[in-house]
PDB file of N, CA and C in Angstrom:
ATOM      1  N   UNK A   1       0.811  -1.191   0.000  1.00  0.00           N
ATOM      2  CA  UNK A   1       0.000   0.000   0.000  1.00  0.00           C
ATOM      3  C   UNK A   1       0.859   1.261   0.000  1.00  0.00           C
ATOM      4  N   UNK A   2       1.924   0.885   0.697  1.00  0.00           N
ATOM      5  CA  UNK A   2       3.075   2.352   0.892  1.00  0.00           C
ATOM      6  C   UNK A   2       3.532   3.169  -0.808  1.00  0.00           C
ATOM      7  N   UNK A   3       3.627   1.768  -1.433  1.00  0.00           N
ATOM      8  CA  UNK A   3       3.847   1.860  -2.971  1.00  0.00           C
ATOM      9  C   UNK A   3       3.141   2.830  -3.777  1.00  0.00           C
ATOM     10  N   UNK A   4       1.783   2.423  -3.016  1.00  0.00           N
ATOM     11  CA  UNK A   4       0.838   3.069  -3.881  1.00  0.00           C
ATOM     12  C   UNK A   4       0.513   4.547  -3.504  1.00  0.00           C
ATOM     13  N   UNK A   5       0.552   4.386  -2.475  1.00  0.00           N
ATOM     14  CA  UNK A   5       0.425   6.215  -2.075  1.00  0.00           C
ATOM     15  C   UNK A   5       1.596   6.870  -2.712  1.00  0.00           C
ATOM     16  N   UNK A   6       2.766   6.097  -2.993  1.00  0.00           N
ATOM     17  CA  UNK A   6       4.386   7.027  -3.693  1.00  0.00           C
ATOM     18  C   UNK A   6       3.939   7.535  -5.081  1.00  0.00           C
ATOM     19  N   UNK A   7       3.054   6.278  -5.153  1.00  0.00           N
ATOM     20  CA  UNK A   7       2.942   6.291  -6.688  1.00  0.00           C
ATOM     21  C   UNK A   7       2.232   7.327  -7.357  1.00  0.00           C
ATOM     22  N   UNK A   8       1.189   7.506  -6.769  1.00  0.00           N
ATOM     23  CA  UNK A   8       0.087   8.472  -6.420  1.00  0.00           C
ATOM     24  C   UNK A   8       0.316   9.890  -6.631  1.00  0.00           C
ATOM     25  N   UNK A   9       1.600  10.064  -4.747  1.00  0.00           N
ATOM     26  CA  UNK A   9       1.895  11.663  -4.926  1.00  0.00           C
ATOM     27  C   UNK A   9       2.511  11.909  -6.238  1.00  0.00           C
ATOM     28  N   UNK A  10       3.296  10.600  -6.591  1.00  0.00           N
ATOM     29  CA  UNK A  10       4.579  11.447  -7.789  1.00  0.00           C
ATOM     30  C   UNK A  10       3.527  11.747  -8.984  1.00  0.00           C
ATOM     31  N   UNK A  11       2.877  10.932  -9.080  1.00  0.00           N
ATOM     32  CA  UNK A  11       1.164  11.310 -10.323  1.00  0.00           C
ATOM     33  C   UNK A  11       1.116  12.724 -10.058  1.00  0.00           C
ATOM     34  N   UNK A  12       0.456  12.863  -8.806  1.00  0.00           N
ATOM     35  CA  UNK A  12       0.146  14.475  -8.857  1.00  0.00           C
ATOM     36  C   UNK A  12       0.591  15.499  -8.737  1.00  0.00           C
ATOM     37  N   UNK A  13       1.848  15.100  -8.610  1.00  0.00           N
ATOM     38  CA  UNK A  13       2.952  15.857  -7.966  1.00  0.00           C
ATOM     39  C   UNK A  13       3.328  16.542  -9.886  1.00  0.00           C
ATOM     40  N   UNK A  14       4.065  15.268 -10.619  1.00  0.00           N
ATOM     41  CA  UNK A  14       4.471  15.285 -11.943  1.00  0.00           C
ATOM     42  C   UNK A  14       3.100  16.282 -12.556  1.00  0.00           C
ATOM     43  N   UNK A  15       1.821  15.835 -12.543  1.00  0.00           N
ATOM     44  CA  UNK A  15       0.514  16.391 -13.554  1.00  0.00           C
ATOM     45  C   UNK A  15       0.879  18.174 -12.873  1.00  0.00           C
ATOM     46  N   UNK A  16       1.089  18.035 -11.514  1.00  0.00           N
ATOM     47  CA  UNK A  16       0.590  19.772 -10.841  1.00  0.00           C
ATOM     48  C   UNK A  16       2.227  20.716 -11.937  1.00  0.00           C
ATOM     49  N   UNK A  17       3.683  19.826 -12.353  1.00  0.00           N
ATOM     50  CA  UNK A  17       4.890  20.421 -12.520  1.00  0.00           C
ATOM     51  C   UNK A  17       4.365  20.536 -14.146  1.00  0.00           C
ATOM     52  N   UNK A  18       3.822  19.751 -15.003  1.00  0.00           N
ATOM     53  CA  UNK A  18       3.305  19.995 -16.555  1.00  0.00           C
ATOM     54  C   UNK A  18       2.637  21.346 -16.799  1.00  0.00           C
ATOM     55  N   UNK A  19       1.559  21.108 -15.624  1.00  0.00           N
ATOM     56  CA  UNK A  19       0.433  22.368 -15.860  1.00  0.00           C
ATOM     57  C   UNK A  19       1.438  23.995 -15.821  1.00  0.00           C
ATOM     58  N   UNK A  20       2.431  24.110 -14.242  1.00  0.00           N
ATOM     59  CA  UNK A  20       3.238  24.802 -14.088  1.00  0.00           C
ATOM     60  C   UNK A  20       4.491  25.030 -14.900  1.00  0.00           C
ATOM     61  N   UNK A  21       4.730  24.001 -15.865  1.00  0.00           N
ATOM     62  CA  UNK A  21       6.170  24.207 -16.047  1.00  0.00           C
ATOM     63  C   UNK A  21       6.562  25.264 -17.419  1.00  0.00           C
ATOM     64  N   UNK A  22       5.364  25.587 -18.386  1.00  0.00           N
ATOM     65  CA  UNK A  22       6.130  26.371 -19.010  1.00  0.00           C
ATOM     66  C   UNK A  22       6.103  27.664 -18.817  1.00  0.00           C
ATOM     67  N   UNK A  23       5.923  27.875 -17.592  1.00  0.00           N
ATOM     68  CA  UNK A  23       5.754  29.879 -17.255  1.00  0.00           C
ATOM     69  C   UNK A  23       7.163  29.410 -16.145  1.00  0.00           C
ATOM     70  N   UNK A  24       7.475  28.330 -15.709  1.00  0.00           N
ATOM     71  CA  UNK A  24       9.250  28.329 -14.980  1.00  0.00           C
ATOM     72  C   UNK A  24      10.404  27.942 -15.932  1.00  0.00           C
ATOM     73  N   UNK A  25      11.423  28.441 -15.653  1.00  0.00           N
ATOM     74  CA  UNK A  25      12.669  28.193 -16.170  1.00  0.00           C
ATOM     75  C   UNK A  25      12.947  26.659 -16.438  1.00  0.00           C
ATOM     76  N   UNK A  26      13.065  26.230 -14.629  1.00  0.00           N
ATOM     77  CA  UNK A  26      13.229  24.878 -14.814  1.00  0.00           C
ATOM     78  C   UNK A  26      12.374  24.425 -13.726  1.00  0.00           C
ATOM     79  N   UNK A  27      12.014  23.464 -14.167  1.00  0.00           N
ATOM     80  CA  UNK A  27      11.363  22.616 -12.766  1.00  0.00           C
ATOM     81  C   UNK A  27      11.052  21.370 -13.389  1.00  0.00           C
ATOM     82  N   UNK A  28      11.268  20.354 -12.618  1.00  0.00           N
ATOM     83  CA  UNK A  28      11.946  19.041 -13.106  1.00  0.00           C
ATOM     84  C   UNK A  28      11.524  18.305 -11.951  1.00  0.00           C
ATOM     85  N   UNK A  29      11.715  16.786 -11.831  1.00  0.00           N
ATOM     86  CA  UNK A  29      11.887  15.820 -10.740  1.00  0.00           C
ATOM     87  C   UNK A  29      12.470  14.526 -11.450  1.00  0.00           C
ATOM     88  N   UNK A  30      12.748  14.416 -10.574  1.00  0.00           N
ATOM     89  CA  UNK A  30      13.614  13.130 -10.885  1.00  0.00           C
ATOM     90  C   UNK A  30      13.937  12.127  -9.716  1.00  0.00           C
ATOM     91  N   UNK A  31      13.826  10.943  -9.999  1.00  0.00           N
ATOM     92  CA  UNK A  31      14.381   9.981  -9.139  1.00  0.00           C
ATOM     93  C   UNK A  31      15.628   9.341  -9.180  1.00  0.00           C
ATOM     94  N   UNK A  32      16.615   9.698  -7.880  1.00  0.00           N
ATOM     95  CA  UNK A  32      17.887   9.421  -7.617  1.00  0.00           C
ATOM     96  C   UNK A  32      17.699   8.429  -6.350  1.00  0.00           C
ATOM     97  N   UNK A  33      18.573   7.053  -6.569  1.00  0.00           N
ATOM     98  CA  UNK A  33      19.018   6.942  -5.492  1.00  0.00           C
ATOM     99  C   UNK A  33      17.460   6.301  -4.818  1.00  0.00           C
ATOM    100  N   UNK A  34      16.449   6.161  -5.347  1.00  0.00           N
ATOM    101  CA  UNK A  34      14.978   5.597  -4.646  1.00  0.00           C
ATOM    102  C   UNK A  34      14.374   6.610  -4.552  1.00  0.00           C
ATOM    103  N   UNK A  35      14.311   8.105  -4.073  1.00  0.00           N
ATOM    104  CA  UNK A  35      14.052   8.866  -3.860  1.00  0.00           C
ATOM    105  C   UNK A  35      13.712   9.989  -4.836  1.00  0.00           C
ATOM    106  N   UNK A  36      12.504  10.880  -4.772  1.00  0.00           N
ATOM    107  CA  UNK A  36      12.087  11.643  -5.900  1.00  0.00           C
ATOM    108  C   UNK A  36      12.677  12.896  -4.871  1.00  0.00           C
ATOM    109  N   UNK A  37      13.506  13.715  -6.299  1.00  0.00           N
ATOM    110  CA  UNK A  37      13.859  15.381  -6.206  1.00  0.00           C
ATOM    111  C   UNK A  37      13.161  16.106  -7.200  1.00  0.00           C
ATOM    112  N   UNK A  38      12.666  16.865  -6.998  1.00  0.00           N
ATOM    113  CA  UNK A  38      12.044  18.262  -7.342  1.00  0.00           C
ATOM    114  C   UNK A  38      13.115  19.568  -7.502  1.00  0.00           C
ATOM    115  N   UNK A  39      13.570  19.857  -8.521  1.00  0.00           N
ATOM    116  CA  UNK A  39      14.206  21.164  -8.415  1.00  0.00           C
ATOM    117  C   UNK A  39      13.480  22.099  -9.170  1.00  0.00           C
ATOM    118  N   UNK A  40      13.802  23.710  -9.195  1.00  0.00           N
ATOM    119  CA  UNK A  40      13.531  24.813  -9.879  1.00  0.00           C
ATOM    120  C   UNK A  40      14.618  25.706  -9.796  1.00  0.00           C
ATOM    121  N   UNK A  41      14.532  26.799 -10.541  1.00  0.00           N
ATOM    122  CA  UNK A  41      15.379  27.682 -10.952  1.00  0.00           C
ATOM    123  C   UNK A  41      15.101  28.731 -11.907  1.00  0.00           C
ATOM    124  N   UNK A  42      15.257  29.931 -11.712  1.00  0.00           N
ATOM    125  CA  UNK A  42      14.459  30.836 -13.071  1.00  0.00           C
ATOM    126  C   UNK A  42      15.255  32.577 -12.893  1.00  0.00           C
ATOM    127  N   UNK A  43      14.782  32.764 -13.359  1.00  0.00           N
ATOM    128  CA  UNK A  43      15.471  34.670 -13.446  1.00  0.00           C
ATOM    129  C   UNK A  43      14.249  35.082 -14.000  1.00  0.00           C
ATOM    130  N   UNK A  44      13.448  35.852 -13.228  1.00  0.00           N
ATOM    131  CA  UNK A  44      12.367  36.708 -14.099  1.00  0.00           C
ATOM    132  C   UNK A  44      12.951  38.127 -13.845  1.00  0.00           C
ATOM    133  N   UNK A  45      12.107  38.911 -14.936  1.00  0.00           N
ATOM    134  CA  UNK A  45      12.399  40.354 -15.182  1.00  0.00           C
ATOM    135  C   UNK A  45      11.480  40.946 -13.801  1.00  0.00           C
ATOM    136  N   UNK A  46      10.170  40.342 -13.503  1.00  0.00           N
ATOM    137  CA  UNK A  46       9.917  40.795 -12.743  1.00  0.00           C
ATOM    138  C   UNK A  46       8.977  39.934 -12.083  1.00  0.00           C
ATOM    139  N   UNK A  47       8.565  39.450 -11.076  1.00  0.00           N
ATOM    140  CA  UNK A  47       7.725  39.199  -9.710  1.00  0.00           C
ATOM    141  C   UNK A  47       6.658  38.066 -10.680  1.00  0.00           C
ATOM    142  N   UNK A  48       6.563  36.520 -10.477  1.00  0.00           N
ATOM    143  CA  UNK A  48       5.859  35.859 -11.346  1.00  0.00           C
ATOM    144  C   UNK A  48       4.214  36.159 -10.717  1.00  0.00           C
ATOM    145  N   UNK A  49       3.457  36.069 -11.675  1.00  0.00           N
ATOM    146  CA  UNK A  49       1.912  35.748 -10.943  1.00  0.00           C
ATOM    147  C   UNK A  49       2.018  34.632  -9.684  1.00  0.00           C
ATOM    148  N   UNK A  50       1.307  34.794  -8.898  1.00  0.00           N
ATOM    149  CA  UNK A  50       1.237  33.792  -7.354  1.00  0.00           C
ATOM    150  C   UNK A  50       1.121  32.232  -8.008  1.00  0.00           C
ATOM    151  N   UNK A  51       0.304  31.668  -9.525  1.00  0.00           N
ATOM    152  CA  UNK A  51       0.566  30.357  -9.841  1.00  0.00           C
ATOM    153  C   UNK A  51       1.881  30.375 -10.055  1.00  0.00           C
ATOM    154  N   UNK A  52       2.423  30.600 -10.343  1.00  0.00           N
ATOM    155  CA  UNK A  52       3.894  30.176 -10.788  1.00  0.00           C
ATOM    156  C   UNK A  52       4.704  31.043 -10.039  1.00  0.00           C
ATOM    157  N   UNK A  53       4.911  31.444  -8.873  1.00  0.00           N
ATOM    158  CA  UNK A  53       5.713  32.076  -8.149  1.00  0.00           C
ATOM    159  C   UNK A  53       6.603  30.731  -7.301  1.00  0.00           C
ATOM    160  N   UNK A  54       7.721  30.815  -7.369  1.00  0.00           N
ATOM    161  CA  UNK A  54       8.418  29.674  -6.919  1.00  0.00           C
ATOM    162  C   UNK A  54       7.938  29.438  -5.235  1.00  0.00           C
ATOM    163  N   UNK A  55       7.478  30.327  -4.737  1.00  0.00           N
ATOM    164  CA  UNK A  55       7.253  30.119  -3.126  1.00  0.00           C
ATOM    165  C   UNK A  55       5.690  29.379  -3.432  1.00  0.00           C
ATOM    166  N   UNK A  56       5.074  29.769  -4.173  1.00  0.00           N
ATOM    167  CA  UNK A  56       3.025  28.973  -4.067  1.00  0.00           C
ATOM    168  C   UNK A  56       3.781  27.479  -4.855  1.00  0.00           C
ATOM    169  N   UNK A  57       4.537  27.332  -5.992  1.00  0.00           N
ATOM    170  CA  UNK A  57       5.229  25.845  -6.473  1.00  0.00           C
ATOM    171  C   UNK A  57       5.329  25.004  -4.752  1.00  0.00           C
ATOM    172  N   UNK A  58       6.348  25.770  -4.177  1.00  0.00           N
ATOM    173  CA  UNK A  58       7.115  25.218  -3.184  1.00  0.00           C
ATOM    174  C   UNK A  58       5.651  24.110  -2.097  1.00  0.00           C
ATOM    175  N   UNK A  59       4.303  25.967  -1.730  1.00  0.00           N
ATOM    176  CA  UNK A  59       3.723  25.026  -1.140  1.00  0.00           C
ATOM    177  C   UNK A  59       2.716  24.070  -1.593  1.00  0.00           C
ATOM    178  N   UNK A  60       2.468  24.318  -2.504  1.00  0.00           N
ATOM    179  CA  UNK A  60       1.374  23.596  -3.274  1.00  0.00           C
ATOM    180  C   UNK A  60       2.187  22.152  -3.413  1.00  0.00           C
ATOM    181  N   UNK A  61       3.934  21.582  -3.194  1.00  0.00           N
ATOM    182  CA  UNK A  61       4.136  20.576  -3.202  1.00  0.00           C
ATOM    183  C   UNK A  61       4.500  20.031  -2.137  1.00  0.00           C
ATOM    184  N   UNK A  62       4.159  21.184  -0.934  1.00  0.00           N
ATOM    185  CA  UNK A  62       3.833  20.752   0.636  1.00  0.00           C
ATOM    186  C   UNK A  62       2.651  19.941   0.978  1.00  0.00           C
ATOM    187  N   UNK A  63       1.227  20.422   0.305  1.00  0.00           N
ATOM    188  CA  UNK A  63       0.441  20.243   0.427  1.00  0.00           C
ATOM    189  C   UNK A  63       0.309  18.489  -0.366  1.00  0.00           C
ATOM    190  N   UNK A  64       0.624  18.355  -1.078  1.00  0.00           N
ATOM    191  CA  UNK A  64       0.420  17.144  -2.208  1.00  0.00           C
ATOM    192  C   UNK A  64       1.906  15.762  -1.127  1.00  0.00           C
ATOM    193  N   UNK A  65       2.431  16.539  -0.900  1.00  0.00           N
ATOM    194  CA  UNK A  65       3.441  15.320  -0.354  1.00  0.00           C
ATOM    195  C   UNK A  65       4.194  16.041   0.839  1.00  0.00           C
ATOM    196  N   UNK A  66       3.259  15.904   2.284  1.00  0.00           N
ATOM    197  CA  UNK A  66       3.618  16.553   3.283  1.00  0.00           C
ATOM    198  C   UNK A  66       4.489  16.293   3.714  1.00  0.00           C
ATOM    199  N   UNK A  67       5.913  15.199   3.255  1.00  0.00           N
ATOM    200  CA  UNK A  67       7.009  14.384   3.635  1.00  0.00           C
ATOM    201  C   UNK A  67       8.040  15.438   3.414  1.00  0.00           C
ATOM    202  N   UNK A  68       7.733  15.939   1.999  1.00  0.00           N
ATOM    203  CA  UNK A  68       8.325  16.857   1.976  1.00  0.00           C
ATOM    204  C   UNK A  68       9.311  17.865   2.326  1.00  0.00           C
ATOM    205  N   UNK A  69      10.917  17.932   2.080  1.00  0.00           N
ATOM    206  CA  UNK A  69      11.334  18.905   2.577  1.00  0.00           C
ATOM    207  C   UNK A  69      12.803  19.879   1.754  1.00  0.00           C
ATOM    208  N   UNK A  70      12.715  20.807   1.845  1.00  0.00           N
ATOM    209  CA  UNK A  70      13.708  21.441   0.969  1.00  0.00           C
ATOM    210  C   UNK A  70      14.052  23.061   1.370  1.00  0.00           C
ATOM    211  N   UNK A  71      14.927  23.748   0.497  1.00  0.00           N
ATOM    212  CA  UNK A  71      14.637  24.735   0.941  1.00  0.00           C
ATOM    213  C   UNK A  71      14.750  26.025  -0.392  1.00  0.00           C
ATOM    214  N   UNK A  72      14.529  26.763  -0.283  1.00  0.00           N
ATOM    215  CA  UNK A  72      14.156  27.957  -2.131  1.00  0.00           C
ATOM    216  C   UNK A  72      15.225  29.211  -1.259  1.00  0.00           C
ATOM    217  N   UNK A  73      15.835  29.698  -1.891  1.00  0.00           N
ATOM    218  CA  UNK A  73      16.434  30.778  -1.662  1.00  0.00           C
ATOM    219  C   UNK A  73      15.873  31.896  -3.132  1.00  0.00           C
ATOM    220  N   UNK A  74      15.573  33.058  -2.767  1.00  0.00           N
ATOM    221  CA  UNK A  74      14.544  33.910  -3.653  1.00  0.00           C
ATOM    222  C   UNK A  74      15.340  35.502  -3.528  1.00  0.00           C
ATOM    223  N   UNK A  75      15.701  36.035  -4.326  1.00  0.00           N
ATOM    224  CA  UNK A  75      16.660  37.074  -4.304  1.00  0.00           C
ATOM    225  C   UNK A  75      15.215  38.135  -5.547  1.00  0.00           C
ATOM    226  N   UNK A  76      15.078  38.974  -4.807  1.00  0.00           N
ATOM    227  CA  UNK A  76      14.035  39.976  -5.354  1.00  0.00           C
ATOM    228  C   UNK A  76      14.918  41.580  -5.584  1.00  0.00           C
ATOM    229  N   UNK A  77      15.539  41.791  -6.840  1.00  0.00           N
ATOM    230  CA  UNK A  77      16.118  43.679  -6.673  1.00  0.00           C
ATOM    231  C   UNK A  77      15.318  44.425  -6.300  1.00  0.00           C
ATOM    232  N   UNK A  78      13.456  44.477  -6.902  1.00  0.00           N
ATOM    233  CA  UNK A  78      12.945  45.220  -6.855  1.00  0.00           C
ATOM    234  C   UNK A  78      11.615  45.355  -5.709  1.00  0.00           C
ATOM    235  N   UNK A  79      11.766  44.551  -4.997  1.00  0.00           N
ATOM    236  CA  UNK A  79      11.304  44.164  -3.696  1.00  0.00           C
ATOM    237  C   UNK A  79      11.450  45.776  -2.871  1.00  0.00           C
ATOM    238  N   UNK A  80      10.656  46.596  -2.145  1.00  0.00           N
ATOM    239  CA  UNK A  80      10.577  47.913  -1.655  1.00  0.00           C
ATOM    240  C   UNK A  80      11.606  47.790  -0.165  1.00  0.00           C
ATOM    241  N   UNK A  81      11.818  46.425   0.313  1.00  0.00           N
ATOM    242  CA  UNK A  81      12.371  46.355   1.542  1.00  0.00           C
ATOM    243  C   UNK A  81      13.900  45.810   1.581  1.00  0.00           C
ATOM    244  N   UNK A  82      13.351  44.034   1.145  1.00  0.00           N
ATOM    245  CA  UNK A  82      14.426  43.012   1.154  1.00  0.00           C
ATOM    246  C   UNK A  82      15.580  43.451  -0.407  1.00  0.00           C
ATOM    247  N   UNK A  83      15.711  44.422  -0.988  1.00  0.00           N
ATOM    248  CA  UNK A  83      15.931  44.734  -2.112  1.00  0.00           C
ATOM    249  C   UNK A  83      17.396  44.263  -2.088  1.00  0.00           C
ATOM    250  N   UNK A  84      18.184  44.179  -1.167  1.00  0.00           N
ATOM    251  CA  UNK A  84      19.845  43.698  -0.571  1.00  0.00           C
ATOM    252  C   UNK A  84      19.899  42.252  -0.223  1.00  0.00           C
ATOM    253  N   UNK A  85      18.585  41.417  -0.418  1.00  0.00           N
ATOM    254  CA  UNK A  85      18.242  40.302   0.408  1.00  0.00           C
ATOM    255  C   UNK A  85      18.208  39.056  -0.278  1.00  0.00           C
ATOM    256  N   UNK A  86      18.581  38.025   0.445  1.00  0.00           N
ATOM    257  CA  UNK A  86      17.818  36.802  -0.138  1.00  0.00           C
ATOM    258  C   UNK A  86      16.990  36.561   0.591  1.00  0.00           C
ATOM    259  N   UNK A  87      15.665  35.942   0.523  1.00  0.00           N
ATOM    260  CA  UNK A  87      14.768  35.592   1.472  1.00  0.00           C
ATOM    261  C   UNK A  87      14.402  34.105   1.124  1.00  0.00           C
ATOM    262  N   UNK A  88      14.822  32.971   2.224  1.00  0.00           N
ATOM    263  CA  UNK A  88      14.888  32.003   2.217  1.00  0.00           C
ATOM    264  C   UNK A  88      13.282  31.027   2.834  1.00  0.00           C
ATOM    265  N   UNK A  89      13.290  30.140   2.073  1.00  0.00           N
ATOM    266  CA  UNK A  89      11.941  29.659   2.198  1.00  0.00           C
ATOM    267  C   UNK A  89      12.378  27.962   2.797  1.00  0.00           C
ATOM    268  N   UNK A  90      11.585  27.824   3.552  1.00  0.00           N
ATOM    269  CA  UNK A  90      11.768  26.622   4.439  1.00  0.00           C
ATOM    270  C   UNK A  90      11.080  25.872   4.407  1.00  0.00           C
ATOM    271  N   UNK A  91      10.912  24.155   3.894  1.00  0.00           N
ATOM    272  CA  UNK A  91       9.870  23.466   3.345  1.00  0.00           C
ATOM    273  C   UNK A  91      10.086  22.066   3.970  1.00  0.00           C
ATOM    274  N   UNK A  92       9.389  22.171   5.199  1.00  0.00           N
ATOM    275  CA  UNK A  92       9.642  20.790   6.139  1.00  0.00           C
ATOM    276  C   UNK A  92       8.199  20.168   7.062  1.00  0.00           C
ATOM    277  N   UNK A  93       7.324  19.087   6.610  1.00  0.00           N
ATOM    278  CA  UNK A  93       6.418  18.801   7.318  1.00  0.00           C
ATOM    279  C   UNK A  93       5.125  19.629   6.359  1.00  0.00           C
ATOM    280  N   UNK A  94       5.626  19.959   5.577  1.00  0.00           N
ATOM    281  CA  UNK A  94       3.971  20.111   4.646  1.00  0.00           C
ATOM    282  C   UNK A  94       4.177  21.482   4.770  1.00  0.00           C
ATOM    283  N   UNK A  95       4.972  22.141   5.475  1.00  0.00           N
ATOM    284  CA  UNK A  95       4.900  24.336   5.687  1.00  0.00           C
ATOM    285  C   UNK A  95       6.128  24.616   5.131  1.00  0.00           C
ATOM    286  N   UNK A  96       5.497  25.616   4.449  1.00  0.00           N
ATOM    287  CA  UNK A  96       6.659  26.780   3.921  1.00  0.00           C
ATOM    288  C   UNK A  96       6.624  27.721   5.324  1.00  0.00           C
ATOM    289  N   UNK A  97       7.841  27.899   5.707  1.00  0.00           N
ATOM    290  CA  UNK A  97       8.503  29.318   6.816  1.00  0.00           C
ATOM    291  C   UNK A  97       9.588  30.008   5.867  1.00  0.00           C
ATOM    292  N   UNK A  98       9.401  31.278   6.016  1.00  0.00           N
ATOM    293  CA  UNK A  98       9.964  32.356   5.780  1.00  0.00           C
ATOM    294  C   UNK A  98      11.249  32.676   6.607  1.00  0.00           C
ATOM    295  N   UNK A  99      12.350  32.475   6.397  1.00  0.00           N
ATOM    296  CA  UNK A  99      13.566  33.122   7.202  1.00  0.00           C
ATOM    297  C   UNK A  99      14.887  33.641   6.660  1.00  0.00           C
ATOM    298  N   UNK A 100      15.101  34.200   7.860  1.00  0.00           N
ATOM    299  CA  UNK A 100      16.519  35.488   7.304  1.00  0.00           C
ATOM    300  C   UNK A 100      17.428  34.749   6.563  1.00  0.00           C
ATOM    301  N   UNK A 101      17.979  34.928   5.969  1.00  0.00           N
ATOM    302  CA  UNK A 101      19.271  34.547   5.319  1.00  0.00           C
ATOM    303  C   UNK A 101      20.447  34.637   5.796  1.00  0.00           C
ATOM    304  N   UNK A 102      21.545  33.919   6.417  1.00  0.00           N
ATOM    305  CA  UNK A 102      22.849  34.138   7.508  1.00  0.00           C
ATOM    306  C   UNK A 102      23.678  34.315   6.378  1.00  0.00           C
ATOM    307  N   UNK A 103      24.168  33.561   5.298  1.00  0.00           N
ATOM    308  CA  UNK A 103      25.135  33.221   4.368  1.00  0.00           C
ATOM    309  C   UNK A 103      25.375  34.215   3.401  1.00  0.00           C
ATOM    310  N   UNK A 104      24.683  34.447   2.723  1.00  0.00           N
ATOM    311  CA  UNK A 104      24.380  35.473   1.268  1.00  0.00           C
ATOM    312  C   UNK A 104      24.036  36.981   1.532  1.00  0.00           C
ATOM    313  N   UNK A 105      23.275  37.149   2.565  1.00  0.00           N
ATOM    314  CA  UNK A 105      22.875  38.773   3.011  1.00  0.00           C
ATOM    315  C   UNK A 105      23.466  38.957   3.961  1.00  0.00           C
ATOM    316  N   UNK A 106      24.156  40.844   3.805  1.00  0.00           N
ATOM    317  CA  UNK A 106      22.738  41.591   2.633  1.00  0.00           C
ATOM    318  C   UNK A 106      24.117  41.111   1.240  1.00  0.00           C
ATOM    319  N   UNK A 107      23.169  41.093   0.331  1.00  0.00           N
ATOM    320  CA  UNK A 107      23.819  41.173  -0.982  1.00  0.00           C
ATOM    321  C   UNK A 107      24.896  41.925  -0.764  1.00  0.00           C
ATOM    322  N   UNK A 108      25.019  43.100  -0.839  1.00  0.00           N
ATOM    323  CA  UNK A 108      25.990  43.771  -1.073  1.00  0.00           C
ATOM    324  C   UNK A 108      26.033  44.272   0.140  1.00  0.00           C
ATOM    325  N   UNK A 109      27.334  44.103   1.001  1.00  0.00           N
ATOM    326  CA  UNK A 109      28.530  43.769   0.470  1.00  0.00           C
ATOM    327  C   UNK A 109      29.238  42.451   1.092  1.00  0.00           C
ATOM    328  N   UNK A 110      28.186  41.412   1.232  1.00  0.00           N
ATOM    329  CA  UNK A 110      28.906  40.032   1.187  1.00  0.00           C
ATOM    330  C   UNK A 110      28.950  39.046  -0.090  1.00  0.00           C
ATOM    331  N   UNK A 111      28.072  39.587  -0.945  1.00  0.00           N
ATOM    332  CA  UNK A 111      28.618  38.634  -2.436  1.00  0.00           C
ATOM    333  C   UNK A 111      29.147  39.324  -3.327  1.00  0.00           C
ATOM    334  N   UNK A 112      29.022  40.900  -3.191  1.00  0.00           N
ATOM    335  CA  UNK A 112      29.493  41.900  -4.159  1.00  0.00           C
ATOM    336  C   UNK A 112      29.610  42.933  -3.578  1.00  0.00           C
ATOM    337  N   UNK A 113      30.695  43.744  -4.671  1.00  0.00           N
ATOM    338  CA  UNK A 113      30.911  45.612  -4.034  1.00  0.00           C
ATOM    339  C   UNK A 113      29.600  46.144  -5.006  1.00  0.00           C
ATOM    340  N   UNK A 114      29.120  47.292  -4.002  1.00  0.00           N
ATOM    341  CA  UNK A 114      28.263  48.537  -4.320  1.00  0.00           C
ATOM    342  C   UNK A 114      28.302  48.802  -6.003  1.00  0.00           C
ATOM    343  N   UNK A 115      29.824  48.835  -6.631  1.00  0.00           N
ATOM    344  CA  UNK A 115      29.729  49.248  -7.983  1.00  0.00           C
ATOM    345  C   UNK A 115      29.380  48.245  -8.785  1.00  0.00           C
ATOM    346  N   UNK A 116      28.705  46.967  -8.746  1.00  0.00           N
ATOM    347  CA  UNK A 116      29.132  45.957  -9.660  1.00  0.00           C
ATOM    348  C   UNK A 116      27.395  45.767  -9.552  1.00  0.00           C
ATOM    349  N   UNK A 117      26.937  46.732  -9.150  1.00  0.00           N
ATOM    350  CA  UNK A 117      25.317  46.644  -9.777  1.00  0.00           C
ATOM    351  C   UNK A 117      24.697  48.423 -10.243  1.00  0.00           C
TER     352      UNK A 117
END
């Protein structure tokens, strides 16, 4: 029976990444190792509609396979606040959480100098 519920999420999981996938860059899954990965990746010019915004992807595949866990790092220039920021998304137990970024922020000046934007 365990089989069949795998079998199941990756069904709806795969049908929900078709419907989504040609407004993303990349978004893919694949099975490594026994185990299904989900990646994405994209550069928009600007802010996607909420279907295809990599954070509603993220939970909408919380919701479908609450086993679920990963994490989205989301770098916005034109964001009114986080504009220096990455804002990291946390995907463990079926919830997306929102948290600071230790590594990468602020953008400038831990991945780059002031002139190189």
């Amino acid at each position: 029976m365990i089989g069949y519920h795998h079998d199941f999420v990756f069904e709806t999981i795969e049908q929900y990444i078709e419907d989504v996938q040609p407004n993303v860059d990349v978004l893919d899954m694949k099975v490594i190792n026994g185990q299904y990965h989900l990646w994405m990746s994209g550069l928009w010019n600007h802010e996607p509609s909420s279907k295809f915004h990599p954070v509603e992807i993220m939970k909408n595949v919380g919701i479908q396979a609450p086993g679920s866990y990963g994490m989205l790092y989301v770098y916005n220039d034109e964001h009114p606040i986080h504009f220096n920021e990455f804002n990291v998304y946390v995907l463990k137990r079926g919830n997306v959480e929102e948290k600071h970024d230790p590594f990468l922020s602020p953008l400038t000046p831990v991945v780059t100098d002031d002139s190189e934007f």
